[in-house]
N, C-alpha and C. Protein backbone atom coordinates (compact mmCIF):
# COMPACT_ATOMS: atom_id res chain seq x y z
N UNK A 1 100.50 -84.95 220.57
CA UNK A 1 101.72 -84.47 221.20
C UNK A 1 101.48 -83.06 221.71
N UNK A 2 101.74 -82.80 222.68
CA UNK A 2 102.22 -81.69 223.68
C UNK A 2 102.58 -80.20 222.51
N UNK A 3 102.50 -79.03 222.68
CA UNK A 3 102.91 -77.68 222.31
C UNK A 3 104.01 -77.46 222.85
N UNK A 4 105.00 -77.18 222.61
CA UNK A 4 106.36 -77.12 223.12
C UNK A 4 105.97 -76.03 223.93
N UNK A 5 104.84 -74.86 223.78
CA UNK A 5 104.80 -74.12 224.89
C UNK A 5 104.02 -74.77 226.27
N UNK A 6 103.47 -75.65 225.46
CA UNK A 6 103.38 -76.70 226.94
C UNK A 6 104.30 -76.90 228.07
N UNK A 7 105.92 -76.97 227.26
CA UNK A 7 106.63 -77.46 228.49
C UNK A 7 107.60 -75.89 229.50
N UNK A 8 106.88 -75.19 228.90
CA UNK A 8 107.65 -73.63 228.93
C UNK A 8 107.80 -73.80 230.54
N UNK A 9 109.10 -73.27 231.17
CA UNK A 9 108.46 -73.00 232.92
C UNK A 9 110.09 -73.92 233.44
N UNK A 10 109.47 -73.81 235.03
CA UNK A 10 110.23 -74.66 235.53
C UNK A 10 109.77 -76.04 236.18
N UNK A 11 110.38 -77.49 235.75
CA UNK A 11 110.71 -78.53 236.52
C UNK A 11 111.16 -79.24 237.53
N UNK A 12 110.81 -80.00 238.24
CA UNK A 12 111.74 -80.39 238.80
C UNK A 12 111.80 -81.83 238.59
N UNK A 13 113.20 -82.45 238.35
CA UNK A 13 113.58 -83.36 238.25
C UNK A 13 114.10 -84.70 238.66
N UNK A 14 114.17 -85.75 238.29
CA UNK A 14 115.15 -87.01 238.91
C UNK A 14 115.35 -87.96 237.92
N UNK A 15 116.88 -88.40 237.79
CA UNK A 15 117.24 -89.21 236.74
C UNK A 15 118.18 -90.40 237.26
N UNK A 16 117.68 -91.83 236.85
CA UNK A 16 118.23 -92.94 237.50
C UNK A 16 119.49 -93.14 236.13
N UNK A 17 120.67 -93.35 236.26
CA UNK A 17 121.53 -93.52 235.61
C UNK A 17 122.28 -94.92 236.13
N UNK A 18 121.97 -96.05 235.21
CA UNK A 18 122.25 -97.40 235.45
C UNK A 18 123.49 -97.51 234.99
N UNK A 19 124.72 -98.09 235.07
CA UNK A 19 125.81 -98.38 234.67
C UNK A 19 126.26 -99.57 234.82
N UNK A 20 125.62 -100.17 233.27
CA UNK A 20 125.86 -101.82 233.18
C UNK A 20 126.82 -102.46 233.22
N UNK A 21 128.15 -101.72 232.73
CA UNK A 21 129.49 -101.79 233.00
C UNK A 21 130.01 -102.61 234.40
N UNK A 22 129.68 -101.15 235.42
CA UNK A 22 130.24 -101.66 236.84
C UNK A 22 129.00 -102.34 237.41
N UNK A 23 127.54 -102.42 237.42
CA UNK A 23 126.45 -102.90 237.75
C UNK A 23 126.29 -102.15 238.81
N UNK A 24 126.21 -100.82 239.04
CA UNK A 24 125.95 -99.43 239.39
C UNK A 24 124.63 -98.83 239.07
N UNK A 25 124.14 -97.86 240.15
CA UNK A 25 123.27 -96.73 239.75
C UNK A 25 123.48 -95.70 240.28
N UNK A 26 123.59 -94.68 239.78
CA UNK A 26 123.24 -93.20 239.93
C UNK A 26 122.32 -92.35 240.26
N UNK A 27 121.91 -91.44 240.58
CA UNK A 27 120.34 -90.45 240.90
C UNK A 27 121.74 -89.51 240.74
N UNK A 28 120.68 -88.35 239.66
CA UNK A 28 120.67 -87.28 239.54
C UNK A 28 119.28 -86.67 240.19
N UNK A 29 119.32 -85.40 240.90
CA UNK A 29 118.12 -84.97 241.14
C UNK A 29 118.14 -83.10 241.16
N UNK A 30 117.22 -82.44 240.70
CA UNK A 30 117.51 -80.88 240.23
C UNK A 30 116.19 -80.20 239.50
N UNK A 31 116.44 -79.33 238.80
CA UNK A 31 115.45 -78.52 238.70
C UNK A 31 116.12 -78.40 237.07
N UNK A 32 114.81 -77.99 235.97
CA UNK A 32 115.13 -77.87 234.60
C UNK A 32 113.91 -77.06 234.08
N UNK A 33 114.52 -75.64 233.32
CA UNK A 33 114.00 -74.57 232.44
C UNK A 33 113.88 -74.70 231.43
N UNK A 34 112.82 -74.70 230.69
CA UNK A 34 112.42 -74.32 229.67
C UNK A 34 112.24 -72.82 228.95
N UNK A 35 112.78 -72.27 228.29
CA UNK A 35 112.40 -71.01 228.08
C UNK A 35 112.76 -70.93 226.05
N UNK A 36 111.69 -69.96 226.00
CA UNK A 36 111.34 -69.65 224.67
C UNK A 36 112.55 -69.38 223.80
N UNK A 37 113.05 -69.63 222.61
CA UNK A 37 114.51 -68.90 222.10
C UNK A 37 114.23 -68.46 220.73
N UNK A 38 113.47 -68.45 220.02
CA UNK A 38 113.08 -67.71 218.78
C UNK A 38 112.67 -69.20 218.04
N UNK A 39 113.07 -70.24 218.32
CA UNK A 39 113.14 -71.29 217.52
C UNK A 39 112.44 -72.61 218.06
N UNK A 40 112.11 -72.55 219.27
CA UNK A 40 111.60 -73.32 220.19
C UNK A 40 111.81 -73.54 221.26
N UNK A 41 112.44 -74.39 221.90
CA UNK A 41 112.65 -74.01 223.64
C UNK A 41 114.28 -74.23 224.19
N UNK A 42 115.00 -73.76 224.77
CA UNK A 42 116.24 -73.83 225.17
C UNK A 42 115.65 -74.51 226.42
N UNK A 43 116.94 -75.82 226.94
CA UNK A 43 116.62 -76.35 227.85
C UNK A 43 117.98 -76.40 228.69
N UNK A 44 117.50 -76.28 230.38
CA UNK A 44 118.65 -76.28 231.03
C UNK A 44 118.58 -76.86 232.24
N UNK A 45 119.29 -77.82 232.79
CA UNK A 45 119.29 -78.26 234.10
C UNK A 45 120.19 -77.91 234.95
N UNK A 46 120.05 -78.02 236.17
CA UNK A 46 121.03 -78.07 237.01
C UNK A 46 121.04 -78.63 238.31
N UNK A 47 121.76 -79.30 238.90
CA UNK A 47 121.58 -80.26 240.13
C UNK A 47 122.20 -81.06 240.52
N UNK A 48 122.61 -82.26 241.48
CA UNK A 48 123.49 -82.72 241.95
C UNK A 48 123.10 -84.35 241.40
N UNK A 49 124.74 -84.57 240.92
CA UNK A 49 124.74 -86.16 240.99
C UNK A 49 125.43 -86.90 241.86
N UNK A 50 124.59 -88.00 242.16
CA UNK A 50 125.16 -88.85 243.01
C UNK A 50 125.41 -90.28 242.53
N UNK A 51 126.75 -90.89 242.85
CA UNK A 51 127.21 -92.01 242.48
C UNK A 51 127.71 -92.86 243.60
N UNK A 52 127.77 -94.40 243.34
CA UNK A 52 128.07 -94.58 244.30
C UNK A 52 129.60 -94.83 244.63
N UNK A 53 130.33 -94.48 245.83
CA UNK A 53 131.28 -94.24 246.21
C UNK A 53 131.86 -92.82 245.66
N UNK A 54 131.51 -91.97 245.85
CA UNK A 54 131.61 -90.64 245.22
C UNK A 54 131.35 -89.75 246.02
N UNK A 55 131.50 -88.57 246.30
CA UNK A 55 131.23 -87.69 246.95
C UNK A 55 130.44 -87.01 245.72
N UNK A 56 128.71 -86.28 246.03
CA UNK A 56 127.81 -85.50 245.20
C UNK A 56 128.61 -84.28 244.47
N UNK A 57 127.96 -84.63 243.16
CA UNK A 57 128.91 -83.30 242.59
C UNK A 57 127.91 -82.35 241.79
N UNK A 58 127.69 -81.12 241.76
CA UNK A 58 126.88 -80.45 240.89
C UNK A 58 127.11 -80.69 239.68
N UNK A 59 125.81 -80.59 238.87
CA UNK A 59 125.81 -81.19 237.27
C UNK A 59 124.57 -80.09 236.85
N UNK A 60 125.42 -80.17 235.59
CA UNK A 60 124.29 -78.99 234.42
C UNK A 60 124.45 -79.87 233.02
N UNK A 61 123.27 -79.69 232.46
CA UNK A 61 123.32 -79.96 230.75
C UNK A 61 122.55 -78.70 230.10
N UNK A 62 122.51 -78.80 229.11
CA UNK A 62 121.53 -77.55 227.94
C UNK A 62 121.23 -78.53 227.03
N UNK A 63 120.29 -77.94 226.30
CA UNK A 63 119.47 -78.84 225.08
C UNK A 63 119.18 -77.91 224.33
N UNK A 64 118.52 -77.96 223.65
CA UNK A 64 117.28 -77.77 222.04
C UNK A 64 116.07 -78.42 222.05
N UNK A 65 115.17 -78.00 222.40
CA UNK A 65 113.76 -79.00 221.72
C UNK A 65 113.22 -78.09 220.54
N UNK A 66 112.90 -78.56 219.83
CA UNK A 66 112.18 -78.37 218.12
C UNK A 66 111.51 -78.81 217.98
N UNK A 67 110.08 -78.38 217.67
CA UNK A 67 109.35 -79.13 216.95
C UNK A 67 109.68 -79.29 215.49
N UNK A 68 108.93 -81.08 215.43
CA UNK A 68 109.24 -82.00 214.26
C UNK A 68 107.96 -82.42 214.11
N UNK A 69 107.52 -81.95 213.04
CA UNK A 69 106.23 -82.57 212.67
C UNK A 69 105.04 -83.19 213.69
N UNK A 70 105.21 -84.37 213.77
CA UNK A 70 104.45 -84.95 215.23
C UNK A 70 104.93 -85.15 216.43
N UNK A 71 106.59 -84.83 216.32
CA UNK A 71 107.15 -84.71 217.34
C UNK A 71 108.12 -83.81 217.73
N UNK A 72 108.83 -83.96 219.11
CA UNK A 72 110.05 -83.01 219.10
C UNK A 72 111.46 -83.62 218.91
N UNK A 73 112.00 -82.86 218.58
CA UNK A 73 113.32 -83.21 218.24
C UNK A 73 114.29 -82.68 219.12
N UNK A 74 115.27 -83.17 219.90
CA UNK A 74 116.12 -82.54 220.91
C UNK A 74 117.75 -83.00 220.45
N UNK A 75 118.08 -81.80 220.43
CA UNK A 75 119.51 -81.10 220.19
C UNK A 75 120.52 -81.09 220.97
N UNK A 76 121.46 -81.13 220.84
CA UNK A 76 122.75 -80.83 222.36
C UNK A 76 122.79 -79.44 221.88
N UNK A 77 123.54 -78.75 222.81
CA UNK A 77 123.05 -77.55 222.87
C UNK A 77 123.95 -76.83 221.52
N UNK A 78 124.97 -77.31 220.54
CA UNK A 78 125.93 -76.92 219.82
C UNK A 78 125.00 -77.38 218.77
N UNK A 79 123.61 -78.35 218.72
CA UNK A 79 122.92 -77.83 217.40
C UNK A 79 123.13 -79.84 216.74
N UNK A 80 124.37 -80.49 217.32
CA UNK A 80 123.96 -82.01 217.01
C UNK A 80 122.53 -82.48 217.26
N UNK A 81 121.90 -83.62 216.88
CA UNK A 81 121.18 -84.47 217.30
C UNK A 81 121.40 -85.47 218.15
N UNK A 82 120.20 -85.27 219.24
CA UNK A 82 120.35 -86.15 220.86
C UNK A 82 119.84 -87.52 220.09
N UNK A 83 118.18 -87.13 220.18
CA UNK A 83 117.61 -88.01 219.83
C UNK A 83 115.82 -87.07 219.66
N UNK A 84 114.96 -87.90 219.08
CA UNK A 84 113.66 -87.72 218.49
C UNK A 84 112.30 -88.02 219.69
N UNK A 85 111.70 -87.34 219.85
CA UNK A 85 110.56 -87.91 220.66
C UNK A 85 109.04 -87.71 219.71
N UNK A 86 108.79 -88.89 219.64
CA UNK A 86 107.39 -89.01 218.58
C UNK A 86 106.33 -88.99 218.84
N UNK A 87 105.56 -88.24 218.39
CA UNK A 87 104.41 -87.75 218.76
C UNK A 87 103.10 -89.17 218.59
N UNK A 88 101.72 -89.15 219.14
CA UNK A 88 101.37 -89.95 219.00
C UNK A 88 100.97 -91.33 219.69
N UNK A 89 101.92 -91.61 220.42
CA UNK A 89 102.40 -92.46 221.75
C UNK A 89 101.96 -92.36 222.76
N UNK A 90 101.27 -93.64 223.17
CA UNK A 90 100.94 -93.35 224.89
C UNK A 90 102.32 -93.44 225.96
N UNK A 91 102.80 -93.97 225.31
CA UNK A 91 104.35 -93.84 226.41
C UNK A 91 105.74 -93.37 224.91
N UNK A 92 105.97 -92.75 226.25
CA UNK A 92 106.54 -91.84 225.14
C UNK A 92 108.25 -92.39 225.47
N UNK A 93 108.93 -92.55 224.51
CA UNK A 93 110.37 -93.47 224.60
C UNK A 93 111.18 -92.92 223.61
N UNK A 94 112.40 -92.39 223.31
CA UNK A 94 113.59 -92.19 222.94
C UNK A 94 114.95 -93.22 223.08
N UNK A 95 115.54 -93.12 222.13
CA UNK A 95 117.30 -94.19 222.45
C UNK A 95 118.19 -93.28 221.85
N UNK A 96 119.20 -93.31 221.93
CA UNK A 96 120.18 -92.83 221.32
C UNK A 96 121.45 -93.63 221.69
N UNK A 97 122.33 -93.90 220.79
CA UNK A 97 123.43 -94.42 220.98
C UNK A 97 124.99 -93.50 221.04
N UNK A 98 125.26 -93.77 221.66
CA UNK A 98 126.95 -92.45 221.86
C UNK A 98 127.84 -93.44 222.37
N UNK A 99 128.93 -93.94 220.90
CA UNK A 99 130.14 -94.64 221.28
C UNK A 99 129.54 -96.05 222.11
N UNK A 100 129.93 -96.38 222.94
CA UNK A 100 129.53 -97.43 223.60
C UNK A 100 128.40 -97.71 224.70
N UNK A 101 128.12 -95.98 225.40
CA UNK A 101 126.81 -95.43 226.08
C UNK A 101 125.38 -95.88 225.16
N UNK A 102 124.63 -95.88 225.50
CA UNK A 102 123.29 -95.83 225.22
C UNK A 102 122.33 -94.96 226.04
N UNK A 103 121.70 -94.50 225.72
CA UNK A 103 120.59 -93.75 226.09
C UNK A 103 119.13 -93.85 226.16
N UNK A 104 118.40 -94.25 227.10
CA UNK A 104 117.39 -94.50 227.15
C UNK A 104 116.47 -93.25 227.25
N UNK A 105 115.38 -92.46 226.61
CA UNK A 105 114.73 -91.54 227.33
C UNK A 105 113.14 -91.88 227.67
């Protein structure tokens, strides 16, 4: 697994957001910081989502990454648990469940 100062810097991004519900997809697309916080890395995006029938709307999240033993552990930014990324792995995969959402990472 990666050094969390590995991911230090800036990204740029794109996120397909499926919505099995309406049988929908989404693109998010933006740019995401990494920067050092005493504890491991504060994470931040920002960028526009697009849906369909929607007019694009700017979108931000924040995180936590931690290292966890062989892996990292990512936080919402108030310090809950997102979900775990495990070290070790040639493809690297996360889930998390929220209420009736699921989360694929």
């Amino acid at each position: 697994m990666p050094d969390l100062a590995d991911f230090e810097g800036r990204w740029r991004i794109a996120r397909r957001i499926e919505d099995h519900w309406m049988g929908t997809t989404g693109l998010f697309e933006g740019v995401a910081r990494f920067t050092a916080d005493g504890q491991g890395l504060a994470y931040h995006e920002v960028g526009e989502l697009k849906l369909p029938q929607e007019v694009p709307m700017a979108a931000a999240r924040r995180f936590l990454w931690r290292a966890d033993g062989d892996g990292i552990e990512v936080l919402y930014e108030d310090g809950a648990p997102f979900h775990r990324i495990a070290g070790g792995q040639a493809v690297v995969q996360a889930w998390h469940a929220c209420g009736q959402d699921d989360y694929e990472v």
